[in-house]
N, C-alpha and C. Protein backbone atom coordinates (compact mmCIF):
# COMPACT_ATOMS: atom_id res chain seq x y z
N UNK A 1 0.85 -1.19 0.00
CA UNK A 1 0.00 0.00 0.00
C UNK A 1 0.89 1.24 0.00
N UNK A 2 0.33 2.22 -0.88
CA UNK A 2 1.45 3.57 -0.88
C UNK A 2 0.54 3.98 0.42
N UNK A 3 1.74 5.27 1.27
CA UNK A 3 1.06 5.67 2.25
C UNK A 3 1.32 7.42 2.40
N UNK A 4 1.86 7.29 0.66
CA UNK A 4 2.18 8.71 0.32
C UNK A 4 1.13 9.50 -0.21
N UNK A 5 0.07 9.23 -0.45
CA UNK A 5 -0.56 9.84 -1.31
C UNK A 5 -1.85 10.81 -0.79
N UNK A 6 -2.12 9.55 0.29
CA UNK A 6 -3.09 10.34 1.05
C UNK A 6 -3.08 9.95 2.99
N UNK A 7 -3.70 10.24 3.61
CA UNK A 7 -3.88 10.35 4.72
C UNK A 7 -4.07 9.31 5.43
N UNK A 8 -3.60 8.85 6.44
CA UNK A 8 -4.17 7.19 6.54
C UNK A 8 -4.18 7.40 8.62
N UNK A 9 -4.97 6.51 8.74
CA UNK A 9 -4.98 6.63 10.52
C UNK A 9 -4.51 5.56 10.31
N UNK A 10 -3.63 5.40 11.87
CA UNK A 10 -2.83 4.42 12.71
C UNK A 10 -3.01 4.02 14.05
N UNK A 11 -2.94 2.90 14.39
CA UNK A 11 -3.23 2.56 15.63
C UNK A 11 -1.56 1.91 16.28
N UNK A 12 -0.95 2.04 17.27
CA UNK A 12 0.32 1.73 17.87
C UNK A 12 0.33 0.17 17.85
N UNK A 13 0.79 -0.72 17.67
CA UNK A 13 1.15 -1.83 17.81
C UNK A 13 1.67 -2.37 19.26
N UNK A 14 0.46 -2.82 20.34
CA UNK A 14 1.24 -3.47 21.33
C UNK A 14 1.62 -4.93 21.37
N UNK A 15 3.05 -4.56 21.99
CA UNK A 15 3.75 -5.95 21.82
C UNK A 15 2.43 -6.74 23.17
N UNK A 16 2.86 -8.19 23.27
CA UNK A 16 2.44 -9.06 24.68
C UNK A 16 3.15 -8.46 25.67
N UNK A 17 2.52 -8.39 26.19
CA UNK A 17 3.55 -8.38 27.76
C UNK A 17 2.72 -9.79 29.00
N UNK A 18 3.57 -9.93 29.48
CA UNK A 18 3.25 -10.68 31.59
C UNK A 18 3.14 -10.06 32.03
N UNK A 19 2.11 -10.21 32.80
CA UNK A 19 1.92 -9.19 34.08
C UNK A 19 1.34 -10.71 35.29
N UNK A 20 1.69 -9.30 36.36
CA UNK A 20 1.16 -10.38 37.64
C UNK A 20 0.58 -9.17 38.25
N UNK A 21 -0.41 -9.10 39.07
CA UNK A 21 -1.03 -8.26 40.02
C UNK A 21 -0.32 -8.46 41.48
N UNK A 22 -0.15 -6.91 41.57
CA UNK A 22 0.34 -7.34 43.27
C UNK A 22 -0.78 -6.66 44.48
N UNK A 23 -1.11 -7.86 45.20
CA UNK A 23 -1.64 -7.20 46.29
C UNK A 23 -1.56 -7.03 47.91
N UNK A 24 -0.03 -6.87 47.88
CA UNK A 24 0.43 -6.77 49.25
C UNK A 24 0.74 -8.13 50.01
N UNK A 25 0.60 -9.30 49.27
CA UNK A 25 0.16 -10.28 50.17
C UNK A 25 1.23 -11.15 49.29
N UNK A 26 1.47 -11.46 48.12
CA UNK A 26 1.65 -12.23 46.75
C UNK A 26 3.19 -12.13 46.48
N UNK A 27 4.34 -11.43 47.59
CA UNK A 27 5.40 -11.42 47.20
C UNK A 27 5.65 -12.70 46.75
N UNK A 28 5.55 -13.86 47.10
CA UNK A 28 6.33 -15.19 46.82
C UNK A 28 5.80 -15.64 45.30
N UNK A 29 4.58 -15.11 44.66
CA UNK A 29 4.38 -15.43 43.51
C UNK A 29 4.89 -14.02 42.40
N UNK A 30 5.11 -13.02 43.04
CA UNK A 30 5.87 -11.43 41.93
C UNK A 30 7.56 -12.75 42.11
N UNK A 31 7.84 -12.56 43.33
CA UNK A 31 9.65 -13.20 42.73
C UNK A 31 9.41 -14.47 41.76
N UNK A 32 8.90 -15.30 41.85
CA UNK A 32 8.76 -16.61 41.20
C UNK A 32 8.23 -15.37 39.59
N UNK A 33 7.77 -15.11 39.28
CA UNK A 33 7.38 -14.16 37.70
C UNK A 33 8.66 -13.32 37.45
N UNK A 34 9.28 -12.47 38.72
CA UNK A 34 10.03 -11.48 38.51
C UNK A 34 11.84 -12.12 38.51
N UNK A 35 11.62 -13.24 39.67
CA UNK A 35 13.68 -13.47 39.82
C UNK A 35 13.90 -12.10 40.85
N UNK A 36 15.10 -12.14 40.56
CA UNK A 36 15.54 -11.01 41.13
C UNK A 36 15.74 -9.62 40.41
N UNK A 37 14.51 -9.35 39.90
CA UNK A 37 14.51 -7.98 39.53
C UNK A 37 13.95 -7.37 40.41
N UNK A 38 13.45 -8.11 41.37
CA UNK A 38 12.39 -7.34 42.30
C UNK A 38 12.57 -7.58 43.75
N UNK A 39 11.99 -6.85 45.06
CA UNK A 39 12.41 -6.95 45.98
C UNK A 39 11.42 -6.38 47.15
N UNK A 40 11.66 -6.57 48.34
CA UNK A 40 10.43 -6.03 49.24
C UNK A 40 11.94 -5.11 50.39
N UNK A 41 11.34 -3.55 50.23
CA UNK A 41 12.07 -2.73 51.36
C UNK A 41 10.98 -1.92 52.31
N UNK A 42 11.06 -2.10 53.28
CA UNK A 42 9.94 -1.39 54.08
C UNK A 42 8.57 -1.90 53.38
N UNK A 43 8.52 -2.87 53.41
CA UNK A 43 7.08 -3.65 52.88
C UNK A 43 6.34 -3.04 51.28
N UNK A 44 7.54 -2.04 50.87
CA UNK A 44 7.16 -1.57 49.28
C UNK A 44 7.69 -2.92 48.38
N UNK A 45 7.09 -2.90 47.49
CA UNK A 45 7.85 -3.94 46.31
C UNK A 45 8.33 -2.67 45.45
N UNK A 46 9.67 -3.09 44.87
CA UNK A 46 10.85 -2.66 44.39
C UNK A 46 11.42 -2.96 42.99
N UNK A 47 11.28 -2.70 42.46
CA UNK A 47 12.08 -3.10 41.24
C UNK A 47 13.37 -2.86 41.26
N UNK A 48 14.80 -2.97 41.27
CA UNK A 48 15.80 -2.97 40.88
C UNK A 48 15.97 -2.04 40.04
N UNK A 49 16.57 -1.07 40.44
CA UNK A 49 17.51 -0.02 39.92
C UNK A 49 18.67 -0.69 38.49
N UNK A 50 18.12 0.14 37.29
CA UNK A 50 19.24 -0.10 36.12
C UNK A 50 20.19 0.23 36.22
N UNK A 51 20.34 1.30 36.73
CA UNK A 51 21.53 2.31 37.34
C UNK A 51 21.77 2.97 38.35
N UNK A 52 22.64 3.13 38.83
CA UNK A 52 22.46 4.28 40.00
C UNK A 52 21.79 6.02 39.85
N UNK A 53 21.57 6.10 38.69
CA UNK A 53 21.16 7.58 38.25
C UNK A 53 19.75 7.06 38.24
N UNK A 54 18.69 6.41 38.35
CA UNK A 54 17.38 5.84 38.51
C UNK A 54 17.13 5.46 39.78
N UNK A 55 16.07 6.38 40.33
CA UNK A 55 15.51 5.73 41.39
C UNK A 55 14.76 4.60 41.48
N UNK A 56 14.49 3.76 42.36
CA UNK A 56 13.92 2.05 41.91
C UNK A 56 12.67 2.46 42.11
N UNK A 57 12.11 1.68 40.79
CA UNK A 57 10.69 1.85 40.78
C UNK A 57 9.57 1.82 42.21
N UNK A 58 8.67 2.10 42.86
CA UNK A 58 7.92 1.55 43.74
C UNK A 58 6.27 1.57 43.27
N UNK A 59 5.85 -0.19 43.78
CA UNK A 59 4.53 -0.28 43.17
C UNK A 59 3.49 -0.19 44.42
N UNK A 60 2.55 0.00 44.30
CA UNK A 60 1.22 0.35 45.35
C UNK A 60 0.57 -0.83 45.03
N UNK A 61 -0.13 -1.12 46.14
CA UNK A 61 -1.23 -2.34 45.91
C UNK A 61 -2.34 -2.04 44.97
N UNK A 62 -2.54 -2.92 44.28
CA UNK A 62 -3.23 -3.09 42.75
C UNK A 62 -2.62 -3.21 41.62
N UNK A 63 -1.39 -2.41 41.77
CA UNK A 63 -0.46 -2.24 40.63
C UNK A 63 -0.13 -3.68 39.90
N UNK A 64 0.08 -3.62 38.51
CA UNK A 64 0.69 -4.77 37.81
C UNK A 64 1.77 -4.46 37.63
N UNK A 65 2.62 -5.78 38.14
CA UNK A 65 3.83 -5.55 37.07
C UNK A 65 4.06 -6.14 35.91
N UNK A 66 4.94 -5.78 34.83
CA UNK A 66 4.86 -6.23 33.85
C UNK A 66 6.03 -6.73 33.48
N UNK A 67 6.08 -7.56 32.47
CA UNK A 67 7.57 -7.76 31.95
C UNK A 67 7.29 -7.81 30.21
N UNK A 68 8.17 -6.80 29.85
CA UNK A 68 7.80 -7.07 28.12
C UNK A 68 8.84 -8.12 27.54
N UNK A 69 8.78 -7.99 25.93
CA UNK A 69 9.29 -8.70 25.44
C UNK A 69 10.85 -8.65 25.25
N UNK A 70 11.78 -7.68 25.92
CA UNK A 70 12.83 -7.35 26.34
C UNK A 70 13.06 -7.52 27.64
N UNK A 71 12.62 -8.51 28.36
CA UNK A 71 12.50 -8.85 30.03
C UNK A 71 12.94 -7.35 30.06
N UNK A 72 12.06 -6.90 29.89
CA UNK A 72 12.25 -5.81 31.01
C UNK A 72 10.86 -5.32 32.02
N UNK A 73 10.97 -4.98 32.93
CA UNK A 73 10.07 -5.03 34.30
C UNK A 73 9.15 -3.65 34.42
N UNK A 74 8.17 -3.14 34.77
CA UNK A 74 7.55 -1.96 35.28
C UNK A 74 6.14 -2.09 35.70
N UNK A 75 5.90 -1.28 36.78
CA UNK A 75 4.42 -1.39 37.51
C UNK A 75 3.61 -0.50 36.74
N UNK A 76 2.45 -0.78 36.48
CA UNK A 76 1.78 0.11 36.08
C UNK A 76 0.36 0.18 36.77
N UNK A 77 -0.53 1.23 37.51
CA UNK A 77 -1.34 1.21 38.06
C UNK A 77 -2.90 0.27 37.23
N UNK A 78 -3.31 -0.10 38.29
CA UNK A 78 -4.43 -1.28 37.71
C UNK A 78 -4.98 -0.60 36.58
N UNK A 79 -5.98 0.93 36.95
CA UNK A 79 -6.75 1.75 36.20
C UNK A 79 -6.02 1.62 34.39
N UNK A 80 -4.58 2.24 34.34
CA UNK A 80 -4.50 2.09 33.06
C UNK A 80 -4.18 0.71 32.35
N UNK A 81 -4.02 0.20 33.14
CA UNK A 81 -3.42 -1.74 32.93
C UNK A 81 -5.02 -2.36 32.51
N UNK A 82 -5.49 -2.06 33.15
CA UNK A 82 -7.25 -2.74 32.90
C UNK A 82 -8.11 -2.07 31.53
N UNK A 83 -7.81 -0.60 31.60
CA UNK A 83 -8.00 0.15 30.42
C UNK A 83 -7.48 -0.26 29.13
N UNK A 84 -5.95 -0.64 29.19
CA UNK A 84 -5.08 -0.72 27.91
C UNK A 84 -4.63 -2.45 27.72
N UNK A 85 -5.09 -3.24 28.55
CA UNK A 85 -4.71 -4.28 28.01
C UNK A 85 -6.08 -5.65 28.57
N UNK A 86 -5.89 -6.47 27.85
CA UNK A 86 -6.74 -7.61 27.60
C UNK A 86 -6.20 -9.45 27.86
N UNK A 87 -6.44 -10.21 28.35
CA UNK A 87 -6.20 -11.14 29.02
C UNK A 87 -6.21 -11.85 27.39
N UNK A 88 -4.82 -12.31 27.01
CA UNK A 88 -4.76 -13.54 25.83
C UNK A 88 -4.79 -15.02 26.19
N UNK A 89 -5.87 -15.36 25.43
CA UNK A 89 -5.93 -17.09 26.16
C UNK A 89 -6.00 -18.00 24.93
């Protein structure tokens, strides 16, 4: 298809991602999903710092974490996680 000629709408392409829900209670099933990317300090769950110039992520209860297709890790609050993504079965 030419996409020079005229005007065309687009929609973003999301990759899959894993997620696990955390609810304060579920550390032993986030490490078993996460390994050691993740961690409990003062009863926050933690993600692991990439660098020292990054503060480590912190997730709130409800939050998902995710892991994309670059193992890479991030919480994202339920509201937009439930909004933007869909259970593949």
């Amino acid at each position: 298809m030419d996409y020079t000629k005229e005007e065309h709408i687009f929609k973003k392409k999301s990759p899959f991602i894993a997620a696990i829900k955390w609810n304060g209670e579920n550390f032993d099933e986030i490490k078993k999903f996460a390994g050691e990317n993740v961690y409990l300090e003062n009863k926050e769950l933690k993600i692991k710092e990439f660098s020292n110039k990054e503060p480590a992520a912190v997730a709130f209860i409800g939050d998902y974490l995710l892991r994309n297709d670059r193992n890479q890790y991030c919480f994202l609050n339920s509201k937009f996680f439930e909004e933007n993504y869909e259970i593949v079965e």
